[in-house]
C-alpha atoms as a PDB file:
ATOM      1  CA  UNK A   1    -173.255  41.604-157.345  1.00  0.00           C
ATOM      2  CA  UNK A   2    -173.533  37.936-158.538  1.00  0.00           C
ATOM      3  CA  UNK A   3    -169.802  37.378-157.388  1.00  0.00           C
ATOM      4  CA  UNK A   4    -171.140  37.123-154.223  1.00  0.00           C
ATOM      5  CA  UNK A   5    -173.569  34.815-154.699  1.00  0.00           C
ATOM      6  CA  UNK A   6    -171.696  32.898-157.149  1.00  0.00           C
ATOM      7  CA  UNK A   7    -169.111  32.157-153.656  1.00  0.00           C
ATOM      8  CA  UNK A   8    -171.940  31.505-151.595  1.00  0.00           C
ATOM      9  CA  UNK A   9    -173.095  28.855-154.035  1.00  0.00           C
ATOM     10  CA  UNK A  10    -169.708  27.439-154.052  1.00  0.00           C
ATOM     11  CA  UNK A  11    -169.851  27.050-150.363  1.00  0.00           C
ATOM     12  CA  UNK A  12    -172.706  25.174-150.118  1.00  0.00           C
ATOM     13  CA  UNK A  13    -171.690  22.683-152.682  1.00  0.00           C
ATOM     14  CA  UNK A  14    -168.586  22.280-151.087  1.00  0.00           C
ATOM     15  CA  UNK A  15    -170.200  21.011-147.846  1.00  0.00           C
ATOM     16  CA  UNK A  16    -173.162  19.037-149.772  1.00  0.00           C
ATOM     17  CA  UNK A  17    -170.072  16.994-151.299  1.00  0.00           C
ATOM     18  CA  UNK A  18    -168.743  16.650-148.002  1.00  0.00           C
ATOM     19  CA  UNK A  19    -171.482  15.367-146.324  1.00  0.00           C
ATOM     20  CA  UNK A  20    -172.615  13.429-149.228  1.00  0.00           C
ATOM     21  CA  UNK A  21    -169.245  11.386-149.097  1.00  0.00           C
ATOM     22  CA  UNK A  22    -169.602  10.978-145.345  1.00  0.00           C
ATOM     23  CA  UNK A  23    -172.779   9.693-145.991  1.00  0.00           C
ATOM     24  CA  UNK A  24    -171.910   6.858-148.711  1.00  0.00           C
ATOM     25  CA  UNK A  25    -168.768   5.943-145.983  1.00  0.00           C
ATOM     26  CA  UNK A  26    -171.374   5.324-143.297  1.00  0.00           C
ATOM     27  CA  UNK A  27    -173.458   3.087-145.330  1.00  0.00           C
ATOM     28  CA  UNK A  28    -170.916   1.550-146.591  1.00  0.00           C
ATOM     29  CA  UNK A  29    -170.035   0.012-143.440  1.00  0.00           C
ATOM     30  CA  UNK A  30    -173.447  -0.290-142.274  1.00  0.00           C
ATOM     31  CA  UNK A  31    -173.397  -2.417-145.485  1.00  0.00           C
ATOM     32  CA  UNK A  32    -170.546  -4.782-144.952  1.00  0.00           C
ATOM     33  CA  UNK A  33    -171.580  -4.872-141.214  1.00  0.00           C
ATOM     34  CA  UNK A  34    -169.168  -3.134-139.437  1.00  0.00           C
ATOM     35  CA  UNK A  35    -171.717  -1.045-137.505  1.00  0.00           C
ATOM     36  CA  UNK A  36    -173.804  -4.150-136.658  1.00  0.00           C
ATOM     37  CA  UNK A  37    -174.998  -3.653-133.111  1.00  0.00           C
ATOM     38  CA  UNK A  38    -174.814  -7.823-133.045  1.00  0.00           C
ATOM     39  CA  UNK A  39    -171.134  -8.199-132.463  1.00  0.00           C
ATOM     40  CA  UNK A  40    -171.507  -5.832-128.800  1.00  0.00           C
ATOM     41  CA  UNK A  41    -174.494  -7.544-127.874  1.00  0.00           C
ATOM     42  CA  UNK A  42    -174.002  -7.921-124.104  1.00  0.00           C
ATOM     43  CA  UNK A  43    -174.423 -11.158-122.260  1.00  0.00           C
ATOM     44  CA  UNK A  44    -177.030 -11.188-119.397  1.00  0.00           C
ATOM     45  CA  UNK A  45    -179.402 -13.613-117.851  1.00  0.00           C
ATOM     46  CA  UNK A  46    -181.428 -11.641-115.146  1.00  0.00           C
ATOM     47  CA  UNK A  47    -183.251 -13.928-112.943  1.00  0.00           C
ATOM     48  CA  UNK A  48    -185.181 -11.704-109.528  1.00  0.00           C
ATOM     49  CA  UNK A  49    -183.300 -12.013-106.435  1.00  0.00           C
ATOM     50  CA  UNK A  50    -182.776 -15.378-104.646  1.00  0.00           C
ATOM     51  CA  UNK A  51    -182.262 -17.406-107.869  1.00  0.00           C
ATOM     52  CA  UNK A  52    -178.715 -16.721-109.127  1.00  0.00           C
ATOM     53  CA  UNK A  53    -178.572 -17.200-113.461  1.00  0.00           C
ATOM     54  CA  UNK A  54    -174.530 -18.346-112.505  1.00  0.00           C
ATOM     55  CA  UNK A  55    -173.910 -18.729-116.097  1.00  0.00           C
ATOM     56  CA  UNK A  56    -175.877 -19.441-119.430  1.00  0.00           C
ATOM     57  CA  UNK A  57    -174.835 -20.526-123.168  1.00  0.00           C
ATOM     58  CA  UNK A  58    -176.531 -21.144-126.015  1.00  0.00           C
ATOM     59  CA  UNK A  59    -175.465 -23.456-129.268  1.00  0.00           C
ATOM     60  CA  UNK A  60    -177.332 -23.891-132.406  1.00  0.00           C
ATOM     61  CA  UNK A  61    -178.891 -26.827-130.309  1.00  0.00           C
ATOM     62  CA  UNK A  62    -180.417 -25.421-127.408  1.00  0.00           C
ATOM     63  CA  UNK A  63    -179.767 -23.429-124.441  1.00  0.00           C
ATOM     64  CA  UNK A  64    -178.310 -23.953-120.852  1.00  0.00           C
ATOM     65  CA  UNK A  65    -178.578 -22.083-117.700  1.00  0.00           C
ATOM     66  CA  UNK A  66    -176.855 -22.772-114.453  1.00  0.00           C
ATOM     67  CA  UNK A  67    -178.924 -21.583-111.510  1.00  0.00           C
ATOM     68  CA  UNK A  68    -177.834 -21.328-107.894  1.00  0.00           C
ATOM     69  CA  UNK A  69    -180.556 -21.269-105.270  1.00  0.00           C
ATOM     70  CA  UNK A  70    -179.929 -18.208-102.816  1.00  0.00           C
ATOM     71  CA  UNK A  71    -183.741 -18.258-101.526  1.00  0.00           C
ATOM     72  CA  UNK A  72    -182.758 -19.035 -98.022  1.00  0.00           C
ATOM     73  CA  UNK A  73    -185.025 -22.652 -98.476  1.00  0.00           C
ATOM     74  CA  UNK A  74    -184.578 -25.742-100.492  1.00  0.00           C
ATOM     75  CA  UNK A  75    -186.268 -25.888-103.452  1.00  0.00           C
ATOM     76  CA  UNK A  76    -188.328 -28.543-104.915  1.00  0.00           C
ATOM     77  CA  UNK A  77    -190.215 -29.246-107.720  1.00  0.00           C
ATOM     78  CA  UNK A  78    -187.806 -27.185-109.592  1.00  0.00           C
ATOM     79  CA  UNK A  79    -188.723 -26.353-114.020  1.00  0.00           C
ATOM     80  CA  UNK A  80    -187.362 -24.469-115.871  1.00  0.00           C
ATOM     81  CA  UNK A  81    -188.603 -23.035-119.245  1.00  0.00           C
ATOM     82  CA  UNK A  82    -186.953 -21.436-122.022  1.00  0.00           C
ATOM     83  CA  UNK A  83    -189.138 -19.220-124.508  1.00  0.00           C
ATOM     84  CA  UNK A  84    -190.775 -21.112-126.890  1.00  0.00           C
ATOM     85  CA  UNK A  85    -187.506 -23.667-126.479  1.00  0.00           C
ATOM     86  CA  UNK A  86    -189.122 -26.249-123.905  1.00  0.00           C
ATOM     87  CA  UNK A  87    -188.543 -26.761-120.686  1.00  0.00           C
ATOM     88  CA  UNK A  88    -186.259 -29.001-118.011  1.00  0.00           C
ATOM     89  CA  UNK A  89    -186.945 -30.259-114.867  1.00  0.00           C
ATOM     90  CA  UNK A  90    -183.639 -32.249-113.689  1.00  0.00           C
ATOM     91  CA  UNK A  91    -182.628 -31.877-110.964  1.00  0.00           C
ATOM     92  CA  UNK A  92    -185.602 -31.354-109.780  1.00  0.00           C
ATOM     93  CA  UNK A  93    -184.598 -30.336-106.297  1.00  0.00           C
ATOM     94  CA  UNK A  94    -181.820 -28.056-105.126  1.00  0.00           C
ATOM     95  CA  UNK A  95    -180.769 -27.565-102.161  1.00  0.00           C
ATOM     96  CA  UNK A  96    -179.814 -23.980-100.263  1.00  0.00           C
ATOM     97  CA  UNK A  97    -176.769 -22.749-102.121  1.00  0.00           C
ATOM     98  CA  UNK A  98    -176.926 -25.176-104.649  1.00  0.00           C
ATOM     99  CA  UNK A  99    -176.053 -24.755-108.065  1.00  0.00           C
ATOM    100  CA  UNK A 100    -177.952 -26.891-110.833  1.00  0.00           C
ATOM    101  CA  UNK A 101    -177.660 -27.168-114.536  1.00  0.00           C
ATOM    102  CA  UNK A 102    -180.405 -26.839-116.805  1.00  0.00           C
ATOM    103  CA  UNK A 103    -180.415 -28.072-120.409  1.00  0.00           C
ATOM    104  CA  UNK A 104    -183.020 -26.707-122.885  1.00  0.00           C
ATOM    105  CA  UNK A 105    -182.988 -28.920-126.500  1.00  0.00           C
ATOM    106  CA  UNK A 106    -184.418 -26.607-129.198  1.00  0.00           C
ATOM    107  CA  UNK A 107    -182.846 -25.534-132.609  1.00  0.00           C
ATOM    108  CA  UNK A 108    -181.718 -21.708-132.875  1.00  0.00           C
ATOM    109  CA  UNK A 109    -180.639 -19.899-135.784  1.00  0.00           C
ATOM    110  CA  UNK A 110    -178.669 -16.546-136.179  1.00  0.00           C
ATOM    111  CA  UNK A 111    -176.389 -14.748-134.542  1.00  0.00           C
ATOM    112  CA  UNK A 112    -178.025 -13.818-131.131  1.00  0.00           C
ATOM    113  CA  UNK A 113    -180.941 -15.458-128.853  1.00  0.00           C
ATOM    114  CA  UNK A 114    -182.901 -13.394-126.437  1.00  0.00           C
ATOM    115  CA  UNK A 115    -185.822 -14.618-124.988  1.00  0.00           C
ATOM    116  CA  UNK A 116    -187.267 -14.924-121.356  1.00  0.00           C
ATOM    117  CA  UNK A 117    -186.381 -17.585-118.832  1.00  0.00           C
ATOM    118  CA  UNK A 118    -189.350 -18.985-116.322  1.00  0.00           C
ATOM    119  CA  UNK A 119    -188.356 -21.291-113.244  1.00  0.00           C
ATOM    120  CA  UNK A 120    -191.487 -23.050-111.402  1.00  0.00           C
ATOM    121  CA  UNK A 121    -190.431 -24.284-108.168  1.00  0.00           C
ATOM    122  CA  UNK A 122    -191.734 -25.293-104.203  1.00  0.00           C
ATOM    123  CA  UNK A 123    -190.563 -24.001-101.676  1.00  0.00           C
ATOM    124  CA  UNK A 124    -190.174 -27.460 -99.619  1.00  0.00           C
ATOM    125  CA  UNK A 125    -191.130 -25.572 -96.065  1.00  0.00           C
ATOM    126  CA  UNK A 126    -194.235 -23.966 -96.897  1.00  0.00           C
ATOM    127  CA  UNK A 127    -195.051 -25.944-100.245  1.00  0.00           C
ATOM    128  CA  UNK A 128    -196.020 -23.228-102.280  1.00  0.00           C
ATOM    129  CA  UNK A 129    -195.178 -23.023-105.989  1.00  0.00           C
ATOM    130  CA  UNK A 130    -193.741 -20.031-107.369  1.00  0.00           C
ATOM    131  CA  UNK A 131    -192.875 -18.669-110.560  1.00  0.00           C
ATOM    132  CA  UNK A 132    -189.938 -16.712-111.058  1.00  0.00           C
ATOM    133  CA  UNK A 133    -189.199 -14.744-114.728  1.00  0.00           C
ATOM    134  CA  UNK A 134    -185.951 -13.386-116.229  1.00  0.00           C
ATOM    135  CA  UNK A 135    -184.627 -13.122-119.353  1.00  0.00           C
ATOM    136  CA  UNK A 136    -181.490 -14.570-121.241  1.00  0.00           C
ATOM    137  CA  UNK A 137    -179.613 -12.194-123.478  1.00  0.00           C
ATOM    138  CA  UNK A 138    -176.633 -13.663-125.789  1.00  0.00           C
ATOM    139  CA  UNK A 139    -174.865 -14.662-128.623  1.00  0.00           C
ATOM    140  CA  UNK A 140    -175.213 -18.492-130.027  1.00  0.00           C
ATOM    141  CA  UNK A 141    -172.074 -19.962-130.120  1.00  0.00           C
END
């Protein structure tokens, strides 16, 4: 009668050591940071339509965005804001279809920067301001 329950008992510790060991592996490289979710961090900068984000980088010095103006109208007036990073205003018009490139002076640290983009233009027909938001998503090279 206890020889069965002797083999169930050996079962069960038999698995417990298993999963035990796959457990130590695991945080062992969550440890040494193979399983860090930083190093597949997409890239992304997600402007709303009309305002292109054609490309974006950002250094341990600040942040730029390249925007191309697909609104249809030329833009005027044009800043644009990074976070808590500042802002830039130069160019400060763009034409339709025009590409511009904004630099954003602020000190970053760490391995990846996310934080939301804001562009305050005029639309030189009607000469109403508006404010588009987005968000920039990378790592800081």
């Amino acid at each position: 009668m206890f020889k069965k329950g002797q083999a169930a008992m050996e079962f069960l510790m038999t698995y417990g050591w298993a999963i035990l060991v796959v457990l130590v592996a695991v945080g062992a490289l969550a440890y040494f940071g193979v399983l860090s979710p930083d190093q597949f961090l997409p890239s992304k900068c997600t402007l709303p339509s009309g305002i292109g984000c054609v490309d974006h980088k950002a250094t341990t010095t600040g942040v730029t965005v390249v925007l191309r103006n697909g609104l249809g109208y030329d833009m005027s007036g044009i800043t644009v804001s990074v976070g808590s990073c500042g802002t830039d205003n130069a160019p400060a018009t763009m034409a339709n279809g025009e590409k511009a490139q904004y630099d954003i002076t602020c000190a970053l640290t760490g391995s990846k920067f996310s934080d939301d983009v804001n562009v305050t233009y005029t639309l030189a027909d009607t000469g109403l301001e508006h404010t588009a938001r987005g968000t920039i998503t990378t790592k800081i090279e």
